[in-house]
C-alpha atoms as a PDB file:
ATOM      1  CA  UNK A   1       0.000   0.000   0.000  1.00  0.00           C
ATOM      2  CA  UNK A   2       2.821   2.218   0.813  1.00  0.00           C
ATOM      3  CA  UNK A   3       4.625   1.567  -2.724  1.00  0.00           C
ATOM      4  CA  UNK A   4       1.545   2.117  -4.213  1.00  0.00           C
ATOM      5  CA  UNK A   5       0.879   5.680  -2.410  1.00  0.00           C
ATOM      6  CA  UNK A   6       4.615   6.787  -3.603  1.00  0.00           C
ATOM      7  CA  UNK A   7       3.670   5.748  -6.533  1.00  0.00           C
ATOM      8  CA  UNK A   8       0.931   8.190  -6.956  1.00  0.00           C
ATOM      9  CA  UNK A   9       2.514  10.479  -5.581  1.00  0.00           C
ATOM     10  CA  UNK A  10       5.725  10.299  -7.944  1.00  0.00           C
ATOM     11  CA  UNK A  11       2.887  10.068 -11.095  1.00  0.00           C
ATOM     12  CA  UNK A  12       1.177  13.101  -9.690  1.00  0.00           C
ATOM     13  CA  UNK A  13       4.388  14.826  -9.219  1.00  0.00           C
ATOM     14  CA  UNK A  14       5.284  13.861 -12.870  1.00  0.00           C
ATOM     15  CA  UNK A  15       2.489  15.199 -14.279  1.00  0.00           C
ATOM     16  CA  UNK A  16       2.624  18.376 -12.409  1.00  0.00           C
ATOM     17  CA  UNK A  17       6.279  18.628 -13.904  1.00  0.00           C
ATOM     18  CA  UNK A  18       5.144  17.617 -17.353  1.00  0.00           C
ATOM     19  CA  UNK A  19       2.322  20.293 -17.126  1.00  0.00           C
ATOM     20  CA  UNK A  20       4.941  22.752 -16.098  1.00  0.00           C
ATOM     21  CA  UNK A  21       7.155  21.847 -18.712  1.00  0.00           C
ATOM     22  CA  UNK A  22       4.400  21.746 -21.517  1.00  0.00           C
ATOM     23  CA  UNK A  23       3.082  25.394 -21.138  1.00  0.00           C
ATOM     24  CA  UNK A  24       6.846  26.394 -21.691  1.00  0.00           C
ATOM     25  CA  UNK A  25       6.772  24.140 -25.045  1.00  0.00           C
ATOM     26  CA  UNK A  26       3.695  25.838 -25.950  1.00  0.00           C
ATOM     27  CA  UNK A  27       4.942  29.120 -25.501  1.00  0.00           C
ATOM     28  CA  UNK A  28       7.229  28.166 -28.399  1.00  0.00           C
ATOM     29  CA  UNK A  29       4.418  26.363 -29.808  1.00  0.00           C
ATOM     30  CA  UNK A  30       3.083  29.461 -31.334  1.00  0.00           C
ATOM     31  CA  UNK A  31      -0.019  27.841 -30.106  1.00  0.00           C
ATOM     32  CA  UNK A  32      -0.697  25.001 -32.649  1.00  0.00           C
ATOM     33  CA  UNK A  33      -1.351  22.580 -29.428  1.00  0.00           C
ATOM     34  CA  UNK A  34      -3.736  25.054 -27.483  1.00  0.00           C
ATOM     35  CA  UNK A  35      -5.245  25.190 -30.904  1.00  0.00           C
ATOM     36  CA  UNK A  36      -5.243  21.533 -31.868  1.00  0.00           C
ATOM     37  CA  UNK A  37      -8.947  20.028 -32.495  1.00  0.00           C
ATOM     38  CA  UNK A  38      -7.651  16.870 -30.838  1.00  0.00           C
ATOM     39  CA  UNK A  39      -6.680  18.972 -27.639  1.00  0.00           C
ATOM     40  CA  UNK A  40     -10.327  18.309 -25.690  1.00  0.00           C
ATOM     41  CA  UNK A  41      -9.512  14.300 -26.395  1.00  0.00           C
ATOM     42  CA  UNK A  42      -6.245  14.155 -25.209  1.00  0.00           C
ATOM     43  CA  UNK A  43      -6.960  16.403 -22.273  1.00  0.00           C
ATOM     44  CA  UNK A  44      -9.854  13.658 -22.031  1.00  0.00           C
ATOM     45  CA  UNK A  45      -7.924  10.218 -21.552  1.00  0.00           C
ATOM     46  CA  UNK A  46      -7.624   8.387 -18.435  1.00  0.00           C
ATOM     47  CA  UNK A  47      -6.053   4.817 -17.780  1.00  0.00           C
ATOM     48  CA  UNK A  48      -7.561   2.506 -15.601  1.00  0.00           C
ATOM     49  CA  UNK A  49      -4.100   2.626 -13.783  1.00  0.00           C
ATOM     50  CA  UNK A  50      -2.820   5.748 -13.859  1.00  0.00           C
ATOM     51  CA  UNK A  51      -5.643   8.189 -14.078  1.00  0.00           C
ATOM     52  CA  UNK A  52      -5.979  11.285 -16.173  1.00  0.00           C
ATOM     53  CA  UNK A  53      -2.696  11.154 -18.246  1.00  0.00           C
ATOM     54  CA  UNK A  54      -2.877  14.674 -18.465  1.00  0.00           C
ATOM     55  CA  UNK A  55      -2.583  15.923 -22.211  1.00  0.00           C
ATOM     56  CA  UNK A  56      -0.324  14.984 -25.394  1.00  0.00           C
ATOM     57  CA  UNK A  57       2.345  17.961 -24.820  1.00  0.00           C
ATOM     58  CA  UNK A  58       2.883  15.498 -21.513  1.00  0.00           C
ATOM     59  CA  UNK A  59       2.869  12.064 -23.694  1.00  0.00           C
ATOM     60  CA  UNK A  60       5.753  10.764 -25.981  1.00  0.00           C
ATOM     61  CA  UNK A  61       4.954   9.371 -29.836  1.00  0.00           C
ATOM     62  CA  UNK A  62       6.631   6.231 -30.176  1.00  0.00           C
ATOM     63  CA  UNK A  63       8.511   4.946 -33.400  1.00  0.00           C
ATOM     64  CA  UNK A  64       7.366   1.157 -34.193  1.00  0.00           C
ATOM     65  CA  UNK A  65      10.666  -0.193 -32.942  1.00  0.00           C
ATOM     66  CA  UNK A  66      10.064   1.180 -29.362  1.00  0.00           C
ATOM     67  CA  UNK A  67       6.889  -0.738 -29.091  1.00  0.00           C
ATOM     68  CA  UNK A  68       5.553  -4.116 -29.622  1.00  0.00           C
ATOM     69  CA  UNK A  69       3.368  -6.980 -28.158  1.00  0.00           C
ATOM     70  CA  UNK A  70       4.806  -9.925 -26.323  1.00  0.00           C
ATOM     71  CA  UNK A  71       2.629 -13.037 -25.193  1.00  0.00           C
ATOM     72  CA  UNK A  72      -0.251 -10.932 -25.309  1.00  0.00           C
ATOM     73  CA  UNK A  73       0.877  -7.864 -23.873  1.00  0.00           C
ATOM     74  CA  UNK A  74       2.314  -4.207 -25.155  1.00  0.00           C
ATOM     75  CA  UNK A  75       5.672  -3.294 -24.059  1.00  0.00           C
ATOM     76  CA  UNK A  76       7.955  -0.004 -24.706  1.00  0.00           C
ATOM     77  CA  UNK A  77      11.147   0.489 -25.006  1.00  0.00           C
ATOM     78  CA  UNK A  78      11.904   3.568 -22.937  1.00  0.00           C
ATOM     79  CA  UNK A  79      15.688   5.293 -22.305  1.00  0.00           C
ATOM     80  CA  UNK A  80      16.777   2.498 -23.909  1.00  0.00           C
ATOM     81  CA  UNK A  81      14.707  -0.840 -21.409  1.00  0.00           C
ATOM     82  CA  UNK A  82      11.580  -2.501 -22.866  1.00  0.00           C
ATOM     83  CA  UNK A  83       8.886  -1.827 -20.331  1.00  0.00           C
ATOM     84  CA  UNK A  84       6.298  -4.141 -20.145  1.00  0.00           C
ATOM     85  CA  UNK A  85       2.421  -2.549 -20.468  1.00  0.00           C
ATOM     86  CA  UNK A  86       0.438  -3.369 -17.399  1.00  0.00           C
ATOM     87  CA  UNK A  87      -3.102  -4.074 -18.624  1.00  0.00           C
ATOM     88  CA  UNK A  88      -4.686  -1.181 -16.558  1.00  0.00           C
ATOM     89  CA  UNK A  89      -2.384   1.494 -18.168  1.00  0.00           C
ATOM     90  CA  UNK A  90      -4.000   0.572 -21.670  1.00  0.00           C
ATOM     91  CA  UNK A  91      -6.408   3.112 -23.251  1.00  0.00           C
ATOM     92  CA  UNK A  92      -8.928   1.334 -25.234  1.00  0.00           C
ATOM     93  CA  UNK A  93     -10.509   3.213 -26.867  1.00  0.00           C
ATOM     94  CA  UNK A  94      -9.743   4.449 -30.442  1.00  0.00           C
ATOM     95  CA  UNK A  95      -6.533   6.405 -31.425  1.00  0.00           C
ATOM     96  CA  UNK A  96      -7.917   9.339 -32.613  1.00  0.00           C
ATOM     97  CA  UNK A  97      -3.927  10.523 -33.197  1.00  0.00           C
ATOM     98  CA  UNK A  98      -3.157   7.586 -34.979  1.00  0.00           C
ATOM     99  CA  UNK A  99       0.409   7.049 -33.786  1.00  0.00           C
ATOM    100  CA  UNK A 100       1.474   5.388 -30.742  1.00  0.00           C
ATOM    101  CA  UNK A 101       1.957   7.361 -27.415  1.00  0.00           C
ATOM    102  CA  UNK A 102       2.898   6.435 -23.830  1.00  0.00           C
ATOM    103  CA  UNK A 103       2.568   8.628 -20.610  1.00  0.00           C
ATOM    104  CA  UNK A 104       5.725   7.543 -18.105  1.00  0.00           C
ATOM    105  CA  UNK A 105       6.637   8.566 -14.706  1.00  0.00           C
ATOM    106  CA  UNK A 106      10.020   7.694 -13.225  1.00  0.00           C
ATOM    107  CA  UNK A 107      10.295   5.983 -10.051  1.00  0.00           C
ATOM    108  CA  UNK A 108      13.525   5.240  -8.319  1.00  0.00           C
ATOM    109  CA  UNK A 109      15.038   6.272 -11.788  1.00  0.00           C
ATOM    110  CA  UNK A 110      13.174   3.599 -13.729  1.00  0.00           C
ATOM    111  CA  UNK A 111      10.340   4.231 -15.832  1.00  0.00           C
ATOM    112  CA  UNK A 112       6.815   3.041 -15.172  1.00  0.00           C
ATOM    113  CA  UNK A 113       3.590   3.338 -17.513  1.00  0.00           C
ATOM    114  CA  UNK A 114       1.003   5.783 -16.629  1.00  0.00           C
ATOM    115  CA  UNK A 115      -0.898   5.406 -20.020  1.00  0.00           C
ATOM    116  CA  UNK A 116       0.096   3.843 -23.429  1.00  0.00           C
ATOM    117  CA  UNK A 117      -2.457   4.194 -26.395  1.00  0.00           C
ATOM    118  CA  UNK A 118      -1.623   1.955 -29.722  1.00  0.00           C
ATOM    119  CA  UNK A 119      -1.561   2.880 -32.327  1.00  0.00           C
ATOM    120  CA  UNK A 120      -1.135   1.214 -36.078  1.00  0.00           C
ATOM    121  CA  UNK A 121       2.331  -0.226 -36.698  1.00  0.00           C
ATOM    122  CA  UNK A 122       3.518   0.762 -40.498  1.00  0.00           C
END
């Protein structure tokens, strides 16, 4: 339970740091993402896991070698480690973006899955 709560807490403090770190991006952005039509659906996804994974300026497109399925499940290769998926951190729903994207957070260094959403491998 106590892993768990530090968890959260590290995600949480992630995401405040992502947010942070987006709304200087955007500054530089000259606006495209505030502007984006797909803004109000990425602002909407949640994982099971994870929560709300905040918006895409906080998620990272993936290149189909950094991602992949293995006996069943998704798995990412992230500062250069394959991460396996855990089920809950899956969005289900369909990719509106159409590439692949995954939310991390970094605990003790190593990086965890917040949200991952598929997408079509070319």
């Amino acid at each position: 339970m106590r892993h768990r709560r530090r968890a959260l807490l590290a995600a949480a403090a992630g995401c405040a740091a992502l947010v942070m770190a987006a709304v200087s991006v955007q500054a530089h952005d000259d606006g495209r993402y505030a502007n984006s039509p797909l803004k109000p659906w990425f602002d909407s996804l949640h994982s099971k896991a994870g929560g709300a994974c905040c918006s895409n300026a906080d998620g990272m497109a993936l290149a189909d070698v950094d991602w992949d399925t293995r006996d069943g499940h998704y798995r990412v290769r992230l500062d250069g480690e394959w991460i396996d998926v855990p089920a809950d951190s899956v969005i289900t729903e369909p990719n509106r973006a159409g590439r692949t994207m995954v939310w991390p957070y970094y605990v003790n260094g190593h990086p965890l899955i917040r949200c991952f959403l598929p997408g079509t491998m070319t």
